[in-house]
N, C-alpha and C. Protein backbone atom coordinates (compact mmCIF):
# COMPACT_ATOMS: atom_id res chain seq x y z
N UNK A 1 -27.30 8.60 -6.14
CA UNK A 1 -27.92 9.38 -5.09
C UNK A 1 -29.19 10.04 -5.60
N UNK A 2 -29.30 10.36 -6.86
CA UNK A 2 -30.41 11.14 -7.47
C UNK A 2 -31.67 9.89 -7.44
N UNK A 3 -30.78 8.89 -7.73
CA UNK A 3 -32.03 7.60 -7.99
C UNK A 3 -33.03 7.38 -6.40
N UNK A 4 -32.39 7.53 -5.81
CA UNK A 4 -32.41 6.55 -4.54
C UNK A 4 -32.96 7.97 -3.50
N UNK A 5 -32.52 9.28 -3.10
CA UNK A 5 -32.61 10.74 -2.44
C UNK A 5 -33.26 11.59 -3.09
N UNK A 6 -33.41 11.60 -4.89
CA UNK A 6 -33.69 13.15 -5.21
C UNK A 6 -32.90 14.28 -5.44
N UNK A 7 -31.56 13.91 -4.79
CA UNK A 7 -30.99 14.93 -5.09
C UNK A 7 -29.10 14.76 -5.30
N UNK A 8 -28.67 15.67 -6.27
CA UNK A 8 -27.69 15.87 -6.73
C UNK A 8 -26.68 16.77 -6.37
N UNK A 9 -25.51 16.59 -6.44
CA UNK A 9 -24.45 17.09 -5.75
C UNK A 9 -23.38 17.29 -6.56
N UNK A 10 -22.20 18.53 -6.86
CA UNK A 10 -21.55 18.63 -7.51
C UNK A 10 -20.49 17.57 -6.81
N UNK A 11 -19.04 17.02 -7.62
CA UNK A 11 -18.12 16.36 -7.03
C UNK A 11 -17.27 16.71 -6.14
N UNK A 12 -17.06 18.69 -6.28
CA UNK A 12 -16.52 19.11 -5.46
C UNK A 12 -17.43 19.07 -4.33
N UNK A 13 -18.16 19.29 -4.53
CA UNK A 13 -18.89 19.61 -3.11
C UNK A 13 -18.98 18.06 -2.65
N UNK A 14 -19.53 17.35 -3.57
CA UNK A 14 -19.98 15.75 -2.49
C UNK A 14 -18.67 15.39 -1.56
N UNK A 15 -17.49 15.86 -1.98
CA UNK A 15 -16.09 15.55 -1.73
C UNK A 15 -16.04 16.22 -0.09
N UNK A 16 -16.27 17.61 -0.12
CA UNK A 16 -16.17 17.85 1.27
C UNK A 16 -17.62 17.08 2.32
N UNK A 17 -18.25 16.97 1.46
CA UNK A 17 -19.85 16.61 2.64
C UNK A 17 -19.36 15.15 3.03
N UNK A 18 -18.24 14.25 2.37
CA UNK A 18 -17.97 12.95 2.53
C UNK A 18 -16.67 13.30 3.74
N UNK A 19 -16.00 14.15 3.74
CA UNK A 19 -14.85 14.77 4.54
C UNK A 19 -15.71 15.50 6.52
N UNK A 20 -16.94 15.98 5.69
CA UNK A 20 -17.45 16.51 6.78
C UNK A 20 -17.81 15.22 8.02
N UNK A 21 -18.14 14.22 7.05
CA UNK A 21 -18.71 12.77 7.59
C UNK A 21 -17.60 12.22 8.18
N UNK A 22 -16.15 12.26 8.25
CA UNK A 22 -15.08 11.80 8.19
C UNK A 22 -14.53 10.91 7.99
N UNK A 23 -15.19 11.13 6.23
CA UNK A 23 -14.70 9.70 5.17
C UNK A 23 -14.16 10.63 3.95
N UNK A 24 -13.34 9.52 3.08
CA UNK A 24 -12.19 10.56 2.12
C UNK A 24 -12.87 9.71 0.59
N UNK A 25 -12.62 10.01 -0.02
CA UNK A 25 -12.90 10.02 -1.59
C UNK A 25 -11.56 9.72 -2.08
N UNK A 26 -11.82 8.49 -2.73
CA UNK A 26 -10.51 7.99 -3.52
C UNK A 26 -11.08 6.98 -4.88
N UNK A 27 -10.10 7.45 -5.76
CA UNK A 27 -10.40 6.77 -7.09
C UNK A 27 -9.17 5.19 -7.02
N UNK A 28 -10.22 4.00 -7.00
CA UNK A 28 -9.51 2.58 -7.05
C UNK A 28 -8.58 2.31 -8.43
N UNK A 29 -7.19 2.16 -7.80
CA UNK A 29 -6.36 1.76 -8.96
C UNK A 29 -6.31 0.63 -9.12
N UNK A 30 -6.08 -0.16 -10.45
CA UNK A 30 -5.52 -1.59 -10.06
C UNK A 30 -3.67 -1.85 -9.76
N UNK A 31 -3.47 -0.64 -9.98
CA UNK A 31 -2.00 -0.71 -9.61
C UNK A 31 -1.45 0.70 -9.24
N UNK A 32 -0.38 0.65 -8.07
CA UNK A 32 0.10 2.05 -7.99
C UNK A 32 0.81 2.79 -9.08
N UNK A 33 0.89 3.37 -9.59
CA UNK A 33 1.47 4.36 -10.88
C UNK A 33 2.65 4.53 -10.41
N UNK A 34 2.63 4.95 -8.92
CA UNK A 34 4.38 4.83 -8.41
C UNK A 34 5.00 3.64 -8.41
N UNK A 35 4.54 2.52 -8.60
CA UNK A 35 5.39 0.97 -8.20
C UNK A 35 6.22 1.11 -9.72
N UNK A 36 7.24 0.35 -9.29
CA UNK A 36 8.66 0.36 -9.80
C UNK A 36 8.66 -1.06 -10.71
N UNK A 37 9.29 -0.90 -12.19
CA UNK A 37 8.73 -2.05 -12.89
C UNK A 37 9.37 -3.56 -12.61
N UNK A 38 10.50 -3.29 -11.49
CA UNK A 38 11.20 -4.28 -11.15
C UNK A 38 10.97 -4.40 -9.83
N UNK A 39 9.64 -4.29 -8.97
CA UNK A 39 8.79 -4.01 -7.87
C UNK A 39 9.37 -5.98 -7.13
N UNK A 40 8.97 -6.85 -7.64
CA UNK A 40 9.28 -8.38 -8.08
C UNK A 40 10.37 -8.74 -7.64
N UNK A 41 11.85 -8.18 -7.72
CA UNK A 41 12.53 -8.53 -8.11
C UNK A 41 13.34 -7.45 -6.24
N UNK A 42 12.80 -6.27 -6.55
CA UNK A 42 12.92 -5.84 -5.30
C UNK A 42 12.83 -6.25 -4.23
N UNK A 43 11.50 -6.76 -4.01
CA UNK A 43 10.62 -7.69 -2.63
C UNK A 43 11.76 -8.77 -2.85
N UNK A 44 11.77 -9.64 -3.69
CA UNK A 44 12.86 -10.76 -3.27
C UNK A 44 14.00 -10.71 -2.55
N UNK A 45 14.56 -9.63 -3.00
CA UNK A 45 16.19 -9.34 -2.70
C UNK A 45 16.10 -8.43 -1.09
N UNK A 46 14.62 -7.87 -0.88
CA UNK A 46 14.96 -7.32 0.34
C UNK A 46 14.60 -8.42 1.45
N UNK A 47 13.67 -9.40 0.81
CA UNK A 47 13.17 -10.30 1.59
C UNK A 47 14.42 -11.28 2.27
N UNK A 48 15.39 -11.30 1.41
CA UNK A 48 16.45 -12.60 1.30
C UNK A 48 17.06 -11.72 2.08
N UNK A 49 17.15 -10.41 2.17
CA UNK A 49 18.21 -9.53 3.14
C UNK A 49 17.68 -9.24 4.67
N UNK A 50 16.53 -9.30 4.62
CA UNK A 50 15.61 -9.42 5.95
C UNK A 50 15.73 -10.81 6.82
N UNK A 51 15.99 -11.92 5.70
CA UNK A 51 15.72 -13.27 6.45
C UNK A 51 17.27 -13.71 6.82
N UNK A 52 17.99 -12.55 6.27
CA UNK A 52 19.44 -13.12 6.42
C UNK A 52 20.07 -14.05 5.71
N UNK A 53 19.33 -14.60 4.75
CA UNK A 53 19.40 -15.76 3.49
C UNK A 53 20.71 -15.24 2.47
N UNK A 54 21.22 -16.33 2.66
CA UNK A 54 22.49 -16.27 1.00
C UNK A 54 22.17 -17.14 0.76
N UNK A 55 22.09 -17.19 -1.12
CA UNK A 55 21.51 -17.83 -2.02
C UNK A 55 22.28 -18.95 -2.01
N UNK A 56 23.44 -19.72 -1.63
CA UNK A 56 23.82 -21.10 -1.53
C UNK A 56 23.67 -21.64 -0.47
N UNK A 57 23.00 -21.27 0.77
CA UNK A 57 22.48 -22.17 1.69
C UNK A 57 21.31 -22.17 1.79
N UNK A 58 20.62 -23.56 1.75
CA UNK A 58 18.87 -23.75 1.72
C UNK A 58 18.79 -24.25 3.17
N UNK A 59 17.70 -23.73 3.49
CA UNK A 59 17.25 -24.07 4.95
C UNK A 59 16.10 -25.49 4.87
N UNK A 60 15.80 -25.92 5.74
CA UNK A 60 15.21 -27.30 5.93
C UNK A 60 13.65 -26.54 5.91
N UNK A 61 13.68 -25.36 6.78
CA UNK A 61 12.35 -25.02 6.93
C UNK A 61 12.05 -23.40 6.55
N UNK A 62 11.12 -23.45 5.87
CA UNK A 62 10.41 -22.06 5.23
C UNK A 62 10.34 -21.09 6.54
N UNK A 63 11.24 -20.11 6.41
CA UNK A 63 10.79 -19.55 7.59
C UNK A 63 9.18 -18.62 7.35
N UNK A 64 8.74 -17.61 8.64
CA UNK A 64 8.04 -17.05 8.53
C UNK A 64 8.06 -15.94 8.85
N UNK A 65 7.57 -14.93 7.67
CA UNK A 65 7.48 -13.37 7.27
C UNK A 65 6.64 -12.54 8.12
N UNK A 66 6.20 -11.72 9.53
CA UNK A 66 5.19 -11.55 10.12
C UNK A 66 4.87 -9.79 9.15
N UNK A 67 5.80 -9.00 8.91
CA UNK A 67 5.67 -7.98 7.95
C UNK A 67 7.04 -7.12 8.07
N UNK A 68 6.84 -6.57 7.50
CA UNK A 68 8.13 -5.52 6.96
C UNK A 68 8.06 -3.84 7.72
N UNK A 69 8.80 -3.00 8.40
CA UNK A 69 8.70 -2.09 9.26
C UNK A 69 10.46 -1.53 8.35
N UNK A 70 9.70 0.35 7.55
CA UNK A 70 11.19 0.31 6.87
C UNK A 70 11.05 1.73 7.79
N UNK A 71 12.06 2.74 7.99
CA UNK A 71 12.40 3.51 8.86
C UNK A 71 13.11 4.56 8.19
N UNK A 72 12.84 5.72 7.56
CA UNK A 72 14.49 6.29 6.89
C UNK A 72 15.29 7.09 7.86
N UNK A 73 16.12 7.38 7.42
CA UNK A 73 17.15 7.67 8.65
C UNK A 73 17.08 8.87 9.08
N UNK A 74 16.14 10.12 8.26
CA UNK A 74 15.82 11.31 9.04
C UNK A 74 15.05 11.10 9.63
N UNK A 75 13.97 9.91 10.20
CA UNK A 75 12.45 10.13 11.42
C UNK A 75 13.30 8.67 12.34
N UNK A 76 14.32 8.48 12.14
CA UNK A 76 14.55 7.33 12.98
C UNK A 76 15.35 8.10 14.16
N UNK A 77 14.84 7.62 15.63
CA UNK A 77 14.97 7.94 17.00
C UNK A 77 16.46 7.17 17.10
């Protein structure tokens, strides 16, 4: 911004003038710090429980995944 405007901005402050704009400030992870090291292994087993799949019957055709909707049981109507 100094290169290009002239002028400089502390981080706190650029932080709200980007908030004022009503855009948010976020630092890019390459991975969530919260994901679980058996994250892999999770998705499979909920996937196979979503599709209704037991592991000794193979189906002819791949079904299809449109996305996942999880609910916990204190906000569920």
């Amino acid at each position: 911004m100094e290169d290009r405007y002239g002028v400089t901005y502390h981080p706190a402050h650029l932080s709200r003038k980007l908030r004022a704009a009503g855009m948010n400030y976020a630092k890019p992870r390459p991975m969530d710090p919260r994901r679980p090291a058996d994250a892999e292994e999770i998705l499979a087993e909920r996937l196979g429980q979503a599709l209704g799949e037991d592991d000794h019957e193979a189906e002819e055709d791949d079904p299809i995944v449109l996305g996942f909707f999880r609910r916990s049981v204190a906000t569920a109507i």
